[in-house]
N, C-alpha and C. Protein backbone atom coordinates (compact mmCIF):
# COMPACT_ATOMS: atom_id res chain seq x y z
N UNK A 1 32.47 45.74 -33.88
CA UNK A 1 31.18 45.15 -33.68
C UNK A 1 30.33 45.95 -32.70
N UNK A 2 30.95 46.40 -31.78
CA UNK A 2 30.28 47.57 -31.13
C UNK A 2 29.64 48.52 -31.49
N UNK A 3 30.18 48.95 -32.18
CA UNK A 3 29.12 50.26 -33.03
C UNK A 3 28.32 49.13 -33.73
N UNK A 4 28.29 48.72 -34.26
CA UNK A 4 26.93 47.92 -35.19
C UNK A 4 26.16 47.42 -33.85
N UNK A 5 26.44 46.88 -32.69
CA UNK A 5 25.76 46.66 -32.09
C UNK A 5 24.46 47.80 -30.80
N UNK A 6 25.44 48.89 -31.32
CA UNK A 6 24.76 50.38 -31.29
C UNK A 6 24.33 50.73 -32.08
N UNK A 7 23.75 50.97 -33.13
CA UNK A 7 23.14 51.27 -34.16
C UNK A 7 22.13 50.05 -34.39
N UNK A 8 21.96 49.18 -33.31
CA UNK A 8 20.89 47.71 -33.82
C UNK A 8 21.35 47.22 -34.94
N UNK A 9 22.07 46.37 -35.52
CA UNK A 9 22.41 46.29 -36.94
C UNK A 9 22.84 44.76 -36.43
N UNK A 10 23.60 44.49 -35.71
CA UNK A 10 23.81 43.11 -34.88
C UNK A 10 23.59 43.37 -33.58
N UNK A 11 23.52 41.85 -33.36
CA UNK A 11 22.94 41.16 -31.74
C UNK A 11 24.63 40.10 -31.51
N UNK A 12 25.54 40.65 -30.16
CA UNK A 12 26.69 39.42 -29.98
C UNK A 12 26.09 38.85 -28.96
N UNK A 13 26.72 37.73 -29.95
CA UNK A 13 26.14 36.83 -29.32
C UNK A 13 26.47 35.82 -27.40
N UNK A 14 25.99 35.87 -26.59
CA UNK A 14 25.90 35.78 -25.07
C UNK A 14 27.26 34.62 -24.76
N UNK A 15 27.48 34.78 -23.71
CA UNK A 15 28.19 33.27 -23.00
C UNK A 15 27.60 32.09 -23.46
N UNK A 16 26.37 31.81 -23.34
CA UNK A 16 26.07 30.37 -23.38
C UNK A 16 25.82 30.34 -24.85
N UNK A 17 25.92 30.92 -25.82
CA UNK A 17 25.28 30.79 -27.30
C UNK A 17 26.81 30.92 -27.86
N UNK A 18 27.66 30.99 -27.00
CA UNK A 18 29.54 30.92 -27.46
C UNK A 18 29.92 30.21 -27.38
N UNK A 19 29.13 29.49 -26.02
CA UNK A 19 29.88 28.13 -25.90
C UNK A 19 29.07 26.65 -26.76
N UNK A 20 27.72 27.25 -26.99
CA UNK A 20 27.27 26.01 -28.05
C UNK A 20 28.17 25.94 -29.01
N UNK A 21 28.42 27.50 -29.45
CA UNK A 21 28.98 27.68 -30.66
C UNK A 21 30.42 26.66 -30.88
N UNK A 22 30.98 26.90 -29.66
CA UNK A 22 32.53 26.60 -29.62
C UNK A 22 32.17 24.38 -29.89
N UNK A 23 31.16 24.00 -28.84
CA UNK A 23 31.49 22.63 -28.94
C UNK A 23 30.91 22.23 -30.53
N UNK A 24 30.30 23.41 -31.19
CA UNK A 24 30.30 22.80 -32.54
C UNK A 24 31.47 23.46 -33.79
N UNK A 25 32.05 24.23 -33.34
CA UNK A 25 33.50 24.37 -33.77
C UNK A 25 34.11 23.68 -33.34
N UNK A 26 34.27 23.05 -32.46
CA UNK A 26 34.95 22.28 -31.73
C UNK A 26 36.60 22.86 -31.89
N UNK A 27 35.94 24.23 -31.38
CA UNK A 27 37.32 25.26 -30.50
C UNK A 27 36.33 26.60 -29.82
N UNK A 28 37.51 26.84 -29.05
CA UNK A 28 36.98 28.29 -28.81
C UNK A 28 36.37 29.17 -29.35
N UNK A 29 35.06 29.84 -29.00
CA UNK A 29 34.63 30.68 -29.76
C UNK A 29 34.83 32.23 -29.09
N UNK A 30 35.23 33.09 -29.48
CA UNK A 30 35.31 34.38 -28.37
C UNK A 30 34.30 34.98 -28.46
N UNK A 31 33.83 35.72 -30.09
CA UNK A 31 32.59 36.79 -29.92
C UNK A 31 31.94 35.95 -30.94
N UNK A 32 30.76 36.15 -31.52
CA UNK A 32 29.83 35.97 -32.20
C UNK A 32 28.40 36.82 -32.24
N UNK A 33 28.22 37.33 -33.77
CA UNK A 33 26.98 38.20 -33.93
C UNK A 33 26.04 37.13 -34.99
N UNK A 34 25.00 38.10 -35.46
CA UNK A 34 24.53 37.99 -36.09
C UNK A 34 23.27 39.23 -36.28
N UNK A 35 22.78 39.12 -37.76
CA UNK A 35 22.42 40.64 -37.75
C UNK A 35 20.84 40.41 -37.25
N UNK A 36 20.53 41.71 -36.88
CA UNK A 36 19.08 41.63 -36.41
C UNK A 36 18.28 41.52 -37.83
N UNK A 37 16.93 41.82 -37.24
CA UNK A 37 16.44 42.68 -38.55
C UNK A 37 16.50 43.80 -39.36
N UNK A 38 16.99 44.95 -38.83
CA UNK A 38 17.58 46.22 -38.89
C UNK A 38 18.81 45.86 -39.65
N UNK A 39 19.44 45.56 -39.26
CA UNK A 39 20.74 44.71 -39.95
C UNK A 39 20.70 44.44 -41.25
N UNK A 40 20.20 43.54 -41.38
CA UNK A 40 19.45 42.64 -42.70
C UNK A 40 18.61 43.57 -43.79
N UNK A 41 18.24 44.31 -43.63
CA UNK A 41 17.33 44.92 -43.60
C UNK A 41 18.40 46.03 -44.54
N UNK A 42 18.99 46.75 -43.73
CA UNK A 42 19.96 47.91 -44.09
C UNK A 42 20.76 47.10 -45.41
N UNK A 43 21.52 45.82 -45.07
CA UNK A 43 22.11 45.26 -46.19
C UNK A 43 21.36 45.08 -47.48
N UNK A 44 20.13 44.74 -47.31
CA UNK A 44 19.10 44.61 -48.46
C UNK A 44 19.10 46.12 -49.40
N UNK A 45 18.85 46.64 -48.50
CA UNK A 45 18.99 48.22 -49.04
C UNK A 45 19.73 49.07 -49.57
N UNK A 46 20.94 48.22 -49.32
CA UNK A 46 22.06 48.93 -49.67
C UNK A 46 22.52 48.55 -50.65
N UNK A 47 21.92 46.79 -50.88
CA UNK A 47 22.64 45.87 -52.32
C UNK A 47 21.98 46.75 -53.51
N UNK A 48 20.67 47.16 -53.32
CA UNK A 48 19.90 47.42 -53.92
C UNK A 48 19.10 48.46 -54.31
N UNK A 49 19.67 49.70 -53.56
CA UNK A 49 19.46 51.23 -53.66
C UNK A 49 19.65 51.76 -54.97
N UNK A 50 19.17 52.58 -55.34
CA UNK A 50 19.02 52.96 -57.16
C UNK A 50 20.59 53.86 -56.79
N UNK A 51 20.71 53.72 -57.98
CA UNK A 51 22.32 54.04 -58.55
C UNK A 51 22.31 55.56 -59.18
N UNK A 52 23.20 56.25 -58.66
CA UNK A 52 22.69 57.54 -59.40
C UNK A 52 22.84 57.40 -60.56
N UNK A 53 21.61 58.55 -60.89
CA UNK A 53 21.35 58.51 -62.57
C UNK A 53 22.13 60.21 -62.85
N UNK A 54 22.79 60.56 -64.11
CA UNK A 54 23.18 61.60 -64.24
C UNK A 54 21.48 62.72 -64.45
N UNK A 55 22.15 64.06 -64.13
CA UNK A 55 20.65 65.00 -64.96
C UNK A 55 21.29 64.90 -66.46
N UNK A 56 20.00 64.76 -66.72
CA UNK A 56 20.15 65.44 -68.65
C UNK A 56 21.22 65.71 -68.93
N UNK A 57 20.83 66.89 -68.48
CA UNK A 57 22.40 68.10 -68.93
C UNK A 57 23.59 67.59 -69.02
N UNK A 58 24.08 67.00 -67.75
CA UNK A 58 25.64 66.15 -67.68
C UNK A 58 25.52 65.32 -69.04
N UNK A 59 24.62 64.18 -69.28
CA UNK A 59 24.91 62.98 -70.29
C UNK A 59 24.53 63.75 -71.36
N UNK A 60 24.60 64.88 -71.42
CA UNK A 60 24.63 65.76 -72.94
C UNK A 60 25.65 64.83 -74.11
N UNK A 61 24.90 65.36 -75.08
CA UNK A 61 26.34 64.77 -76.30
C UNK A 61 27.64 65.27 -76.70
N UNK A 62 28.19 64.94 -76.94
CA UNK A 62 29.96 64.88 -76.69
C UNK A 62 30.53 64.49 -75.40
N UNK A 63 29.64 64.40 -74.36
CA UNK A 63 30.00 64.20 -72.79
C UNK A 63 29.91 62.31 -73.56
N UNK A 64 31.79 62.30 -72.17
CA UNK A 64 31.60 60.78 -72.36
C UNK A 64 31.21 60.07 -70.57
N UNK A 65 31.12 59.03 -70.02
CA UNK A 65 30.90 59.09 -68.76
C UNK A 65 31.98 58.52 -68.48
N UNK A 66 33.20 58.95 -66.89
CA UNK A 66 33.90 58.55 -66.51
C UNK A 66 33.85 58.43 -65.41
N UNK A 67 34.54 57.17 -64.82
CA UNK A 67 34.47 56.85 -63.40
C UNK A 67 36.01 56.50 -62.87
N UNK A 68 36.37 57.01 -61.74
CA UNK A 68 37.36 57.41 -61.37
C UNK A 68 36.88 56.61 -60.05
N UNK A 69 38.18 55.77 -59.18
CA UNK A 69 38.10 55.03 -57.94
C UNK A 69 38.83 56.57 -57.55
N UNK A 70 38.64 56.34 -55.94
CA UNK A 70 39.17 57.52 -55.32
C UNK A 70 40.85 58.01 -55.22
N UNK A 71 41.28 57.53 -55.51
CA UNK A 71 42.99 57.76 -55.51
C UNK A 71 43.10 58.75 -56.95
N UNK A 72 42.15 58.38 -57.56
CA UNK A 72 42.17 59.28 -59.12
C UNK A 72 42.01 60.60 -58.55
N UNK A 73 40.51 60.52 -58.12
CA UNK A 73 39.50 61.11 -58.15
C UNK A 73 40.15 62.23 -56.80
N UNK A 74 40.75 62.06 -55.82
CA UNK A 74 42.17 62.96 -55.12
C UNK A 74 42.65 63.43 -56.00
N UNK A 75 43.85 63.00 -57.07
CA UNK A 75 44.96 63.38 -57.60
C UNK A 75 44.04 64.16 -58.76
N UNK A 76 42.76 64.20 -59.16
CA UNK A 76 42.01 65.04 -60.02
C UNK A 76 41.65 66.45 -59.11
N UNK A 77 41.88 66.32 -58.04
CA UNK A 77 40.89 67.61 -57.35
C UNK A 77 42.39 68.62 -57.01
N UNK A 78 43.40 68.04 -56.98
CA UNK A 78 44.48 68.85 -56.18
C UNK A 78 45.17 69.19 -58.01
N UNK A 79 44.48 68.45 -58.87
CA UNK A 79 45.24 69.31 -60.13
C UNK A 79 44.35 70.64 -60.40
N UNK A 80 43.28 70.74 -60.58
CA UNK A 80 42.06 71.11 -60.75
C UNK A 80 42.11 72.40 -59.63
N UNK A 81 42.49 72.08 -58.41
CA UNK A 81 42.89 73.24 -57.49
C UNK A 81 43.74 74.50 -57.56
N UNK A 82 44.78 73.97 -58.58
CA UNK A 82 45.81 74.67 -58.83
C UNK A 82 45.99 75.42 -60.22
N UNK A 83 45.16 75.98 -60.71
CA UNK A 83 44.99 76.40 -62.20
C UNK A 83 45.91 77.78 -62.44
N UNK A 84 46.06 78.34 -61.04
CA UNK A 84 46.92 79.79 -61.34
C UNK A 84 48.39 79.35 -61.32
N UNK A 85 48.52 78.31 -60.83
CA UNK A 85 49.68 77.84 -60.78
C UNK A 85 50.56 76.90 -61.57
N UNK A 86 49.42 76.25 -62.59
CA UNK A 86 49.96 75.68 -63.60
C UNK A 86 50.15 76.70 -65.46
N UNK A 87 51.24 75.88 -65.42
CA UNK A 87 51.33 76.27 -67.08
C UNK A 87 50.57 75.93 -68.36
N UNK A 88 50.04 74.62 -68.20
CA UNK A 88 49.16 73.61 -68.60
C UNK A 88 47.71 73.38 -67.74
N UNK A 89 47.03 74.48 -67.73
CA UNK A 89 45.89 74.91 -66.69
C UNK A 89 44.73 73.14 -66.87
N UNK A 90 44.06 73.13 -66.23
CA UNK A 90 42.87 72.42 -66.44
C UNK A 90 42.09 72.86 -67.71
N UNK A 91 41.49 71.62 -68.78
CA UNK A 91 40.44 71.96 -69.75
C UNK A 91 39.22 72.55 -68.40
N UNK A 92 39.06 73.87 -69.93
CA UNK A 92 37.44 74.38 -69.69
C UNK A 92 36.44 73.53 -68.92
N UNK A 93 36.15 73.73 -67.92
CA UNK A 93 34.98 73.20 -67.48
C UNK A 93 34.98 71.55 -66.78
N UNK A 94 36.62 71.26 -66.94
CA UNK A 94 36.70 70.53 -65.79
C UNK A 94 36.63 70.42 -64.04
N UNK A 95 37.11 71.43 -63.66
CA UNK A 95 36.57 71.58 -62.24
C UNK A 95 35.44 71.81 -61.76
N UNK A 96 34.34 72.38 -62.80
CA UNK A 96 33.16 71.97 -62.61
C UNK A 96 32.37 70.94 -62.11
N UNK A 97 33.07 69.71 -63.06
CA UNK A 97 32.70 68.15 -63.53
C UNK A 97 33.20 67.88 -62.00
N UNK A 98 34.77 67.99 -61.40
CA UNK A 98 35.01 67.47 -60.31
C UNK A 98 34.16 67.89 -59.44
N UNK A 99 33.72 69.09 -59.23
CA UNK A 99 33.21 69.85 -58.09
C UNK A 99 31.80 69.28 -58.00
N UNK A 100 30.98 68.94 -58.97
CA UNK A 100 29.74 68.30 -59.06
C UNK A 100 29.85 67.19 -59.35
N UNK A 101 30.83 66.02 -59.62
CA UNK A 101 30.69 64.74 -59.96
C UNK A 101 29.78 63.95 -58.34
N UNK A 102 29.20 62.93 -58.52
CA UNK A 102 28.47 61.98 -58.00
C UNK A 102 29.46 61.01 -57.58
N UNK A 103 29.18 60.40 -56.17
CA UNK A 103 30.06 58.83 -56.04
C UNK A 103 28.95 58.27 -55.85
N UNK A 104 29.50 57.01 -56.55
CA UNK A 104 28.66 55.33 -56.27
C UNK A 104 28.91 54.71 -55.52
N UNK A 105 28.05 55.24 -54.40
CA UNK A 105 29.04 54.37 -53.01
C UNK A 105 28.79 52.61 -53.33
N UNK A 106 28.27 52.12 -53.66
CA UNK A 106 28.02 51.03 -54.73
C UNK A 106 28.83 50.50 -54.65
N UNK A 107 29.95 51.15 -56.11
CA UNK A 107 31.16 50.92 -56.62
C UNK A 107 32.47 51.62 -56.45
N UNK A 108 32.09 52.64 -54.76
CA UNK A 108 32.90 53.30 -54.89
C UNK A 108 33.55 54.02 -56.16
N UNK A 109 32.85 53.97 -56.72
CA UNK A 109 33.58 55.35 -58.32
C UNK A 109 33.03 56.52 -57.93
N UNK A 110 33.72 57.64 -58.32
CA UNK A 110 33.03 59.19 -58.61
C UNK A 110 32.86 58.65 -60.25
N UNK A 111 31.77 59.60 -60.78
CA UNK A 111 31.44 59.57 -61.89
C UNK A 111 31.13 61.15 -62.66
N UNK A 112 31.61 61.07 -63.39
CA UNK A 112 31.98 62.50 -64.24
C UNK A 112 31.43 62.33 -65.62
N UNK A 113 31.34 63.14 -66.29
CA UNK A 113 30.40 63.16 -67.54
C UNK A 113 31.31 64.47 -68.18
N UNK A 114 32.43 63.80 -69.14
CA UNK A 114 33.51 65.24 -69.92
C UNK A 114 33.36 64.79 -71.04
N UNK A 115 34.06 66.10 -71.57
CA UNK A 115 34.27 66.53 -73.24
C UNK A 115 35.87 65.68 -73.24
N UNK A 116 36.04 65.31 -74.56
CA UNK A 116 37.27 64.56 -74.88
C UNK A 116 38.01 65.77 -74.49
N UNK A 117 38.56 66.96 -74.51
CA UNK A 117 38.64 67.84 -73.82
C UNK A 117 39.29 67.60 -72.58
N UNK A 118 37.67 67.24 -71.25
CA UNK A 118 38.41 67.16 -70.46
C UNK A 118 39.17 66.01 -70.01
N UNK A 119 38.79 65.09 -70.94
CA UNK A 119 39.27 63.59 -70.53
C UNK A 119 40.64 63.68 -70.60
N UNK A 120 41.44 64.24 -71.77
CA UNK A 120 42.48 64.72 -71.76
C UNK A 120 43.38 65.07 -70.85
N UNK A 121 42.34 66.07 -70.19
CA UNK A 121 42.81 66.97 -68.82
C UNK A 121 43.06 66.10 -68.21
N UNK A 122 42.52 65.31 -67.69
CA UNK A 122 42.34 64.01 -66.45
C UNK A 122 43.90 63.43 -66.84
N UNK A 123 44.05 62.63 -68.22
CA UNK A 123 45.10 62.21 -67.88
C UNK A 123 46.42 62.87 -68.07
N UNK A 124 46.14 64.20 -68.20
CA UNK A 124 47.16 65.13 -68.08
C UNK A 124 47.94 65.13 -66.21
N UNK A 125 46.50 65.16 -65.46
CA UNK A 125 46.57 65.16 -64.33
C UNK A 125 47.07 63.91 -63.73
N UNK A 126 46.60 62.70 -63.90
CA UNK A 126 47.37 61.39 -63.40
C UNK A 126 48.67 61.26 -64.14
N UNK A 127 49.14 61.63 -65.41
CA UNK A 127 50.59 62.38 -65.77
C UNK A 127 51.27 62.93 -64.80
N UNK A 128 50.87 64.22 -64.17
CA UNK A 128 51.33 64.79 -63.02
C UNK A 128 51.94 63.84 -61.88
N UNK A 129 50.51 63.06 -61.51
CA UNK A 129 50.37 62.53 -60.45
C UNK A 129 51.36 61.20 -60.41
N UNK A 130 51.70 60.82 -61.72
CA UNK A 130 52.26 59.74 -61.86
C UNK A 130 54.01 59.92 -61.75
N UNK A 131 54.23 61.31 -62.06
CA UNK A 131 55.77 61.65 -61.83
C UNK A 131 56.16 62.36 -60.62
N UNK A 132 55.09 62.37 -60.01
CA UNK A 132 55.13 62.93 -58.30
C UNK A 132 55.08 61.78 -57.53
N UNK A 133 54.61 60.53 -57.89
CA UNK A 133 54.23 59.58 -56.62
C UNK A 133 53.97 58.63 -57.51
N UNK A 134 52.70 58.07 -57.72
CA UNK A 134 52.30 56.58 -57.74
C UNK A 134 52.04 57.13 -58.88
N UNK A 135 52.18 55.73 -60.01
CA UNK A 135 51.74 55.37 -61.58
C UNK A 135 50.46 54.58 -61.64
N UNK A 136 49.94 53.52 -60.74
CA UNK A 136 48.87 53.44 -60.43
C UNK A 136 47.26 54.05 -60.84
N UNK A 137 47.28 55.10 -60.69
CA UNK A 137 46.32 55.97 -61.23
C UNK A 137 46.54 56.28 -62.79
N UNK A 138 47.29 56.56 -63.47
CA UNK A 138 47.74 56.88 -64.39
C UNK A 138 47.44 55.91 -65.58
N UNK A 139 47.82 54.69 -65.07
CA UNK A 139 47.94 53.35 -65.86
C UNK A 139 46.73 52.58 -65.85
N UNK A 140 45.93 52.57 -64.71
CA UNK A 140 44.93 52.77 -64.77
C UNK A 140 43.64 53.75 -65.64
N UNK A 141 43.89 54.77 -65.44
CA UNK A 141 43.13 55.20 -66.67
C UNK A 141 43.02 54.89 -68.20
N UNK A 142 44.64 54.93 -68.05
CA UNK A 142 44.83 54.42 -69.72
C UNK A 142 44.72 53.26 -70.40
N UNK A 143 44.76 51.88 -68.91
CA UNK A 143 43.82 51.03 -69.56
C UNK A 143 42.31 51.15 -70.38
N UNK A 144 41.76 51.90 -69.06
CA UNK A 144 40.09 51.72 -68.94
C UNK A 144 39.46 52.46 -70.05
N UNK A 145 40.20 53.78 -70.58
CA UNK A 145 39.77 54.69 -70.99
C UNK A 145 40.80 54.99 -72.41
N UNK A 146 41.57 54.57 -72.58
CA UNK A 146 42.55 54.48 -73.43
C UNK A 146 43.37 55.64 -73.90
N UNK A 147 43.22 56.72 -72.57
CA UNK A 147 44.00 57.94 -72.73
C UNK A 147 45.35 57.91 -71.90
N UNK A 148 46.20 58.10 -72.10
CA UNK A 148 47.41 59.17 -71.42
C UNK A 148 48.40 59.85 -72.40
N UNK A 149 48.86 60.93 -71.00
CA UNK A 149 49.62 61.58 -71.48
C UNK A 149 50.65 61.28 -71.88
N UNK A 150 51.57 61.65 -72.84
CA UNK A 150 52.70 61.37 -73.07
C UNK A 150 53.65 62.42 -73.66
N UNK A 151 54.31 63.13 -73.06
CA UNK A 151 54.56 64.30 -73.57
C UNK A 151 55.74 63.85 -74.89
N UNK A 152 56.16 64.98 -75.44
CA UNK A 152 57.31 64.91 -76.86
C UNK A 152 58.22 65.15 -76.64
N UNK A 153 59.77 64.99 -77.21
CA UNK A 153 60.29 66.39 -76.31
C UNK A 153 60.45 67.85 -77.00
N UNK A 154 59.67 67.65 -78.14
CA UNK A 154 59.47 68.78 -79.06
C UNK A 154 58.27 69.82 -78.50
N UNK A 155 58.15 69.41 -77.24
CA UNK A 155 57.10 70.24 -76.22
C UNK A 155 57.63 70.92 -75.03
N UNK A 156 58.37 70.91 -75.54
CA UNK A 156 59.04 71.64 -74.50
C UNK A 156 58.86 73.49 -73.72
N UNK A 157 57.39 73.55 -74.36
CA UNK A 157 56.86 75.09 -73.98
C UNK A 157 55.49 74.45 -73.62
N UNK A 158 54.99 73.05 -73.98
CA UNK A 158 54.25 72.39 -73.33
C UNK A 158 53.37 72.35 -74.34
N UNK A 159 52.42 71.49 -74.30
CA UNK A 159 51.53 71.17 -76.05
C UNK A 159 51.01 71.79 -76.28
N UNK A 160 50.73 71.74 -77.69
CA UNK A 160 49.79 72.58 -78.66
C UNK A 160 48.76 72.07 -78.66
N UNK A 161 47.64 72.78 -78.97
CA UNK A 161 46.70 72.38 -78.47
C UNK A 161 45.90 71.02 -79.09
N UNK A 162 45.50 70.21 -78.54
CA UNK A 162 45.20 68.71 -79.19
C UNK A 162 46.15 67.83 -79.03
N UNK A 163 47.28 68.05 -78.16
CA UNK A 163 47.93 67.02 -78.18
C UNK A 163 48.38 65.95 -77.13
N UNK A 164 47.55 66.31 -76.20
CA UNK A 164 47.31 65.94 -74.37
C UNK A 164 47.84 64.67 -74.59
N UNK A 165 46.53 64.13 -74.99
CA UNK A 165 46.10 62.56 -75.44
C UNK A 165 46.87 61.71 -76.10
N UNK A 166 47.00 60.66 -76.11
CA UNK A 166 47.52 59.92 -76.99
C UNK A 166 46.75 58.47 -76.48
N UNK A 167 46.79 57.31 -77.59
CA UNK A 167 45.77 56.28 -77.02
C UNK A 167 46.85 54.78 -76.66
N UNK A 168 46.14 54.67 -75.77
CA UNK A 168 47.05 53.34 -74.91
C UNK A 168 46.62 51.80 -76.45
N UNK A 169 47.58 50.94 -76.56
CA UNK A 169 47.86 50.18 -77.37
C UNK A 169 46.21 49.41 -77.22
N UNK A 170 45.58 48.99 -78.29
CA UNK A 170 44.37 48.06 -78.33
C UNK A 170 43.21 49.15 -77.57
N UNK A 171 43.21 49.91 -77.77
CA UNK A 171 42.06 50.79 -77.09
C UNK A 171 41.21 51.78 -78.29
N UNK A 172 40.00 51.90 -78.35
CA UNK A 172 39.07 52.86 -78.99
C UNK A 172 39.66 53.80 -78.85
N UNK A 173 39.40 54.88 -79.47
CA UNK A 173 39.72 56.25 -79.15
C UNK A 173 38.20 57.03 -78.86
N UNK A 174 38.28 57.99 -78.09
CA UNK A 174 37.24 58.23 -77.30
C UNK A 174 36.39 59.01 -77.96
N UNK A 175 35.16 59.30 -77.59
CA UNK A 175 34.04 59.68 -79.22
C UNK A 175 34.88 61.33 -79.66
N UNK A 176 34.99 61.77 -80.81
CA UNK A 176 35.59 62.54 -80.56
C UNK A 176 36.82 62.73 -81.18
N UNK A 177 37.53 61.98 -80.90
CA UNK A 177 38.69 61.80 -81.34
C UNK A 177 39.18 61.12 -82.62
N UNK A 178 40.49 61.34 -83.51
CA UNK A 178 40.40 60.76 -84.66
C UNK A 178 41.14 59.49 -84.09
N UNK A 179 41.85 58.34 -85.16
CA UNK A 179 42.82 57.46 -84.90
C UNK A 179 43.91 57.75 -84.25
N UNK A 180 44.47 58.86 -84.33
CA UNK A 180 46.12 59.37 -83.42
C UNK A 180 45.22 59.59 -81.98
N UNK A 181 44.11 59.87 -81.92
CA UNK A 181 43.99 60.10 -80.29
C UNK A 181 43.57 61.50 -80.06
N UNK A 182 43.90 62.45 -81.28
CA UNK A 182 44.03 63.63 -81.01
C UNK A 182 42.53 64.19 -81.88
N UNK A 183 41.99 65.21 -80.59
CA UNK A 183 40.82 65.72 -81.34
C UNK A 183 40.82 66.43 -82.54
């Protein structure tokens, strides 16, 4: 509350405006704020600040729009980092998308604008991410978006090409794609 009360954003509230407070709680009250105008003011602004809009270019056609909470949107940048080092590199022109994607501080999402392509990639990457640590991300996507990976074991030199994808049970397949999932 201190910092908000440095930045003007709240006013705490005094001894004697604690203790009204308390005989109408009828308990102790310790701190109490409330926001100034500045305060109020900032919240208004913030419910209600325009939402980024993509440029043109990004919401091009074949681009689909994806939004990634940040635990993705990590485990996307450290795959994406490592392209000399993987066998199964990042799709074309995905680290781009990461490197320029937008967050909604809003909704907390990053938002990305890929080719089924790279959507692929993505859940190639929460694949990764999902046999290193948390499934979370992974399962998540493939709700929302109805992609993951699933490897064969007839892949064993790692897929051919089109075969990243596969579509999570009751899900569209993404524009792009036929019924198997695969572009």
């Amino acid at each position: 509350m201190n910092a908000l009360e440095n930045q003007g954003l709240v006013e705490l509230a005094c001894r004697e405006d604690r203790a009204e407070l308390s005989v109408l709680e009828g308990r102790p009250v310790r701190w109490a704020a409330r926001l100034t105008p500045y305060g109020h003011d900032t919240l208004a602004y913030g419910q209600s600040r325009p939402r980024a809009e993509p440029p043109p270019s990004e919401a091009a056609p074949g681009r689909q729009p994806v939004e990634l909470i940040p635990s993705q949107m990590a485990a996307l940048r450290v795959f994406v980092g490592l392209p000399d080092q993987l066998r199964v590199p990042p799709a074309a022109g995905l680290a781009e998308q990461v490197r320029t994607a937008s967050c909604d501080h809003g909704i907390k999402r990053w938002r990305l604008y890929l080719t089924p392509e790279q959507i692929a990639s993505v859940a190639y990457a929460l694949w990764l991410h999902r046999m290193t640590g948390s499934a979370a991300e992974a399962k998540r996507f493939a709700r929302e978006y109805g992609v993951a990976h699933t490897p064969s074991p007839a892949e064993r030199d790692g897929p051919a090409p089109g075969t990243v994808m596969t579509m999570a049970p009751g899900k569209a397949a993404p524009r792009g794609a036929g019924p198997d999932g695969r572009g």
